[in-house]
N, C-alpha and C. Protein backbone atom coordinates (compact mmCIF):
# COMPACT_ATOMS: atom_id res chain seq x y z
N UNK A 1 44.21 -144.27 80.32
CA UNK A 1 43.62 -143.84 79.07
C UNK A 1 43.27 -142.36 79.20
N UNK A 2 43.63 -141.16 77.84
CA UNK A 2 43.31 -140.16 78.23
C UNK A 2 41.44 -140.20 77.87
N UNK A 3 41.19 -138.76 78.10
CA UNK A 3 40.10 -138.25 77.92
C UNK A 3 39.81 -138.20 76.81
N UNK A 4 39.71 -137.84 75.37
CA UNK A 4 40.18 -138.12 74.02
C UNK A 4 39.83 -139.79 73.79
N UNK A 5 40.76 -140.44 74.20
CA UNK A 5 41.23 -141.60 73.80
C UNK A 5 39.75 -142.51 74.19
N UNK A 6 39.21 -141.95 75.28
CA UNK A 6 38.20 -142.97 76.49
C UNK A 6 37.21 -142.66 75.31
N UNK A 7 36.76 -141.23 74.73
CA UNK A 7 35.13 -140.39 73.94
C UNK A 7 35.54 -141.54 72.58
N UNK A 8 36.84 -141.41 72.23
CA UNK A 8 36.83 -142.17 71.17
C UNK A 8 36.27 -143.42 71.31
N UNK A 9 37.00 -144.23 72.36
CA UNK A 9 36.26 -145.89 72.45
C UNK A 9 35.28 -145.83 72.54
N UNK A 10 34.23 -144.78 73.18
CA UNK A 10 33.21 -144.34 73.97
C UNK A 10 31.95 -145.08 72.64
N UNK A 11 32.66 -143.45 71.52
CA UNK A 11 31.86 -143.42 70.23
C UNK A 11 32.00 -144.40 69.01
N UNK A 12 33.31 -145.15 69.56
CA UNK A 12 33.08 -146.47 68.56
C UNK A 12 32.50 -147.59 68.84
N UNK A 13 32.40 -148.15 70.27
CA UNK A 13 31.66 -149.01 71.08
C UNK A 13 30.31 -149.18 71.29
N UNK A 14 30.00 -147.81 71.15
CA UNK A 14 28.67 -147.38 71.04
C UNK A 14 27.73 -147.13 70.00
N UNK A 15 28.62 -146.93 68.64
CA UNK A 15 27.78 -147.05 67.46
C UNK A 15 28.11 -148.36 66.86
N UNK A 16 29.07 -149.39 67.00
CA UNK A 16 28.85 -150.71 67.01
C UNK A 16 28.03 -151.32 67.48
N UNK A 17 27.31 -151.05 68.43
CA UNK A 17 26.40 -151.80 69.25
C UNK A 17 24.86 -151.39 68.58
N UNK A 18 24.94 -149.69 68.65
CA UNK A 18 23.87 -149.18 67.56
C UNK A 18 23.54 -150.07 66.16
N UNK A 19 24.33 -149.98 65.67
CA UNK A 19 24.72 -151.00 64.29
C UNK A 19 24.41 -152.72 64.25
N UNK A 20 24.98 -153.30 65.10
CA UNK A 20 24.23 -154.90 65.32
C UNK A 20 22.83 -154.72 65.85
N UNK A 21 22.52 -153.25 67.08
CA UNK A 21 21.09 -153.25 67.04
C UNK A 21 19.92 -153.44 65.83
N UNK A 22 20.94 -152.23 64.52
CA UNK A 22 19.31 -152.54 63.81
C UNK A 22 19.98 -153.20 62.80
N UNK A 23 20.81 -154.42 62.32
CA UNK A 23 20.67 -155.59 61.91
C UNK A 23 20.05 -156.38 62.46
N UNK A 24 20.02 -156.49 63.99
CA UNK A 24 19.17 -157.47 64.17
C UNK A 24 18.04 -157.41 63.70
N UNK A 25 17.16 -155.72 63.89
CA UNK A 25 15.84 -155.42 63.55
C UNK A 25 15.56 -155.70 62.02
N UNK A 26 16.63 -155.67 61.27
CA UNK A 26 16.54 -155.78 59.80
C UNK A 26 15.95 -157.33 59.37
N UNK A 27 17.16 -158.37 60.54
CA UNK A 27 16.90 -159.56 60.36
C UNK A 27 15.53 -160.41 61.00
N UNK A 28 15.01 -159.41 62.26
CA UNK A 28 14.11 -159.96 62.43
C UNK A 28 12.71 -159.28 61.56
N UNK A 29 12.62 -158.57 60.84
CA UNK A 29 11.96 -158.10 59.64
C UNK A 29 12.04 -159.52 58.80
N UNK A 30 12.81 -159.86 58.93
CA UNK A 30 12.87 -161.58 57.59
C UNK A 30 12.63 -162.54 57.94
N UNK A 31 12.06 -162.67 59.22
CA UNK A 31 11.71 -163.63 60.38
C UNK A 31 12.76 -164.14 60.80
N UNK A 32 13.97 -163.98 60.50
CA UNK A 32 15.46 -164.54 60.50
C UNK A 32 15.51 -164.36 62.48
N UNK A 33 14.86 -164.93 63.34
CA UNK A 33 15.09 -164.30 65.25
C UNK A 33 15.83 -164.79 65.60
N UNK A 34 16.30 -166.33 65.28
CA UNK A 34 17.56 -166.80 65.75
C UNK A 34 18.80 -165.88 66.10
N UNK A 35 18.92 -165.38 64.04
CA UNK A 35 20.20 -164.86 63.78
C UNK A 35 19.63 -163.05 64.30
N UNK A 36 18.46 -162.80 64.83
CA UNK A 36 18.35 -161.27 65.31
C UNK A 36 18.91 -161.32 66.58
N UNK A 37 18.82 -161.90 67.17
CA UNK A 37 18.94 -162.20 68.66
C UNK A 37 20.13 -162.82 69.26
N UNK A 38 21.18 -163.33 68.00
CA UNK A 38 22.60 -163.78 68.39
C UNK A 38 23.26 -161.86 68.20
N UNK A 39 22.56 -161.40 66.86
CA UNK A 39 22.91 -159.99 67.01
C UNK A 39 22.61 -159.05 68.37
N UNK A 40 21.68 -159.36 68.66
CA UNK A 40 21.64 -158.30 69.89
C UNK A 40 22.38 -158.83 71.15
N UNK A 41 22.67 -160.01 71.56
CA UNK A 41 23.56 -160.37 71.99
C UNK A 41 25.28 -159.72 71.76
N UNK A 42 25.55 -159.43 70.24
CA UNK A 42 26.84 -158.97 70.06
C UNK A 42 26.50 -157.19 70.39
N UNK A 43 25.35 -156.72 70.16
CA UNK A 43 25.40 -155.36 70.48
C UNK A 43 25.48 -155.24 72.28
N UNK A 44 24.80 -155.94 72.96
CA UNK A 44 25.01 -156.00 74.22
C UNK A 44 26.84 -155.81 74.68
N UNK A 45 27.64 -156.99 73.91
CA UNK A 45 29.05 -157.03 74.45
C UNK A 45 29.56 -155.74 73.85
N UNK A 46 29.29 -154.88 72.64
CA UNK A 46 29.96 -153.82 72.47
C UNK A 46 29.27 -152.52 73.57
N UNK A 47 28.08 -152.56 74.08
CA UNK A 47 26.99 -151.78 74.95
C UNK A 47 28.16 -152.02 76.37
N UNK A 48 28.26 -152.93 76.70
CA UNK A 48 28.96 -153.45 77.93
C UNK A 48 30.42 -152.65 77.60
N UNK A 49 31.59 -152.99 76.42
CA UNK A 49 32.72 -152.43 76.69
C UNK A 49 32.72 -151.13 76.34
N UNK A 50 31.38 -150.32 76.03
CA UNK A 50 31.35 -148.73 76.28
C UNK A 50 30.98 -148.19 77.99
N UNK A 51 29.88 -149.16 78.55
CA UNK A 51 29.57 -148.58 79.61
C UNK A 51 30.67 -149.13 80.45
N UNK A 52 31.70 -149.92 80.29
CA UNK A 52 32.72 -149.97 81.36
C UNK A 52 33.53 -148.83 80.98
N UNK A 53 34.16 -148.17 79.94
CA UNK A 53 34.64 -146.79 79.95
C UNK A 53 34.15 -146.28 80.82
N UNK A 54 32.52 -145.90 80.56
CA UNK A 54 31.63 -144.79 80.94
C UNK A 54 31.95 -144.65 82.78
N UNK A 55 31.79 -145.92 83.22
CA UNK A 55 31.89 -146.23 84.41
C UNK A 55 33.05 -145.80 85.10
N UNK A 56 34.55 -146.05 84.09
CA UNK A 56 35.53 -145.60 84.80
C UNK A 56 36.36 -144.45 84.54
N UNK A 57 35.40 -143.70 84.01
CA UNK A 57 35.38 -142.10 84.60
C UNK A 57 34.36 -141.75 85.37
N UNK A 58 33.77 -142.10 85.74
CA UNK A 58 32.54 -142.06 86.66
C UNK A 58 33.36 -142.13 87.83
N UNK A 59 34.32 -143.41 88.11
CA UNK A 59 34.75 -143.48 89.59
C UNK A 59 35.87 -142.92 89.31
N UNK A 60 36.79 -142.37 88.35
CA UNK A 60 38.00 -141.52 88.82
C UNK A 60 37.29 -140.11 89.10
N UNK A 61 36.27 -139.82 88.66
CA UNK A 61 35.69 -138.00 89.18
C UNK A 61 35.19 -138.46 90.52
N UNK A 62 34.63 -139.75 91.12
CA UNK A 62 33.87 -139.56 92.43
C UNK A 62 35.37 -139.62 93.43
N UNK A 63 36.45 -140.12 92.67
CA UNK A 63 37.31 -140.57 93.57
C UNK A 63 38.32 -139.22 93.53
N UNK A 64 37.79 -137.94 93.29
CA UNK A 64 37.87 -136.66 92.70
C UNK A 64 39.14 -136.13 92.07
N UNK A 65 39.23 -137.16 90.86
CA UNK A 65 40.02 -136.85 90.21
C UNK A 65 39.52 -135.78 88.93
N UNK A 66 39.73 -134.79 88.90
CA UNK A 66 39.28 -133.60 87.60
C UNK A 66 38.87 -134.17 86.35
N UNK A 67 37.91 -134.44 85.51
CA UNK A 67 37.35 -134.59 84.51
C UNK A 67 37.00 -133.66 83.73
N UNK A 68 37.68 -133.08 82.86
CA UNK A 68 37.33 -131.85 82.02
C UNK A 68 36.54 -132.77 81.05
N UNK A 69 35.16 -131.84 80.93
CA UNK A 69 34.17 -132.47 79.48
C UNK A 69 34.47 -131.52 78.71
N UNK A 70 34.45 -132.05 77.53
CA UNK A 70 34.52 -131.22 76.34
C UNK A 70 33.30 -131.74 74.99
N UNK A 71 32.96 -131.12 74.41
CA UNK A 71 31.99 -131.42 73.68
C UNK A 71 32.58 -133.01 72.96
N UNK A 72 33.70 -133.06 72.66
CA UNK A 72 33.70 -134.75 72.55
C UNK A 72 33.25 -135.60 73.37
N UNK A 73 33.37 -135.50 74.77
CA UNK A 73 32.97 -136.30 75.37
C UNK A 73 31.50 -136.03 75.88
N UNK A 74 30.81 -135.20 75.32
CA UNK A 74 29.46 -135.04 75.33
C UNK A 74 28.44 -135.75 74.03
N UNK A 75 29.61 -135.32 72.80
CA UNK A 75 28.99 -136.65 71.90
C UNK A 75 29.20 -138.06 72.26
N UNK A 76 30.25 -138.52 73.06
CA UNK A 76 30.28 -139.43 72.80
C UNK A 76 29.41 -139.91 74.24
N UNK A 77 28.53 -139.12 74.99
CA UNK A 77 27.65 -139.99 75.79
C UNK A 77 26.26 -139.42 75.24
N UNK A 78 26.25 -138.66 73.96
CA UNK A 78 25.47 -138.85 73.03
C UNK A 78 25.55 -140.31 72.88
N UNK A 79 26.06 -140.81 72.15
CA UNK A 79 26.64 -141.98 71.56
C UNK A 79 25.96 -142.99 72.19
N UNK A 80 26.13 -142.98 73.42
CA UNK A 80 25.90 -143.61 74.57
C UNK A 80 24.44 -143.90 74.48
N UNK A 81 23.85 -143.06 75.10
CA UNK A 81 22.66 -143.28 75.48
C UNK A 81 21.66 -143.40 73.91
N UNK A 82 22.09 -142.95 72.77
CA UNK A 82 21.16 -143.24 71.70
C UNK A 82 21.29 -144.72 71.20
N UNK A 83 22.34 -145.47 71.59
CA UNK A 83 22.49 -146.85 71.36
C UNK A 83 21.84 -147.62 72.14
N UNK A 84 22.00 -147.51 73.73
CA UNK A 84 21.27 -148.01 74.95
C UNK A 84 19.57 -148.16 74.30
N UNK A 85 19.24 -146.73 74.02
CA UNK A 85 17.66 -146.43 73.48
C UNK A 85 17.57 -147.32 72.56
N UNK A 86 18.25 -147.34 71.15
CA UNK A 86 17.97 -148.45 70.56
C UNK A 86 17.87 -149.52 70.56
N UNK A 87 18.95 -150.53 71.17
CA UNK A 87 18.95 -151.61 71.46
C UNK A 87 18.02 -151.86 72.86
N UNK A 88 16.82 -151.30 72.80
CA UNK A 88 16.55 -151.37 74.26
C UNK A 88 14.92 -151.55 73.09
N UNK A 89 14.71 -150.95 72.60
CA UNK A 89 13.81 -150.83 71.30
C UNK A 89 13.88 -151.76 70.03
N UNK A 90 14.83 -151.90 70.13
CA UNK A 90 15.01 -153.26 68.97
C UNK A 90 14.53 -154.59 69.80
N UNK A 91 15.27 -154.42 70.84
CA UNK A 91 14.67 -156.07 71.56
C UNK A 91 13.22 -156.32 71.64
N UNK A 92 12.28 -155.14 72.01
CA UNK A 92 11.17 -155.15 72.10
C UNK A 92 10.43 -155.51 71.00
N UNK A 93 11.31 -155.13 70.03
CA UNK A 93 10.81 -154.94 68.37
C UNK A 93 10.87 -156.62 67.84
N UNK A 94 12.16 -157.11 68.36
CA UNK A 94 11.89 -158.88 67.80
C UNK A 94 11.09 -159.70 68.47
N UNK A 95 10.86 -159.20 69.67
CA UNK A 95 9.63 -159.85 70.54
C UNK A 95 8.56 -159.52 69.91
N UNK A 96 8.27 -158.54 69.32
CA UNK A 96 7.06 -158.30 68.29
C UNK A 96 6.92 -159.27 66.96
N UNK A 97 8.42 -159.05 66.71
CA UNK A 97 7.98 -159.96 65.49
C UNK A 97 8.02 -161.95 65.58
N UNK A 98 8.72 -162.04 66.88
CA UNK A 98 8.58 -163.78 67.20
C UNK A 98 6.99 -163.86 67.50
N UNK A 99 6.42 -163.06 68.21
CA UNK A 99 5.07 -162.89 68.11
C UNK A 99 4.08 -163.30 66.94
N UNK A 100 4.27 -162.51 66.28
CA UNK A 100 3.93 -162.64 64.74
C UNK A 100 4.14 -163.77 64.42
N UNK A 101 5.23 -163.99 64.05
CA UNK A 101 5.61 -165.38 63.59
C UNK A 101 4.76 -166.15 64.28
């Protein structure tokens, strides 16, 4: 996979996962936790097939193969880590609201 090709999966994998994050939060706003929490479950599997990209450029540069960054691939670990943050914040957030409930 090129470099290009990896930021792309990078930034679609990663704002999918962003995206089922705050449906879930939406749904657990409606007390709906079942169906919040099958969602954060699906943001996890799109979280997972970004950080296995992430990972395997990680080991072709340790295994010192040249990695040119380019601001795409700086958004797209933008991408990265603002989804991680969310869904890391949303979970906390339906534990708040099963609470409630």
């Amino acid at each position: 996979m090129d470099l290009e090709m990896a930021a792309m999966e990078l930034v679609g994998n990663s704002g999918e996962s962003r995206s089922l994050s705050f449906e879930a939060l939406y749904l657990a706003k409606e007390g709906k936790i079942g169906e919040a929490q099958e969602k954060i479950k699906e943001a996890k599997q799109k979280m997972l097939a970004a950080h296995s990209i992430q990972t395997e450029l990680i080991c072709k540069e340790a295994d010192g193969e040249e990695i040119k960054i380019g601001i795409l691939m700086v958004h797209a670990q933008d991408h990265l880590m603002c989804s991680i943050l969310a869904r890391e914040l949303v979970e906390e957030l339906i534990k708040i609201y099963k609470k409630i409930r």
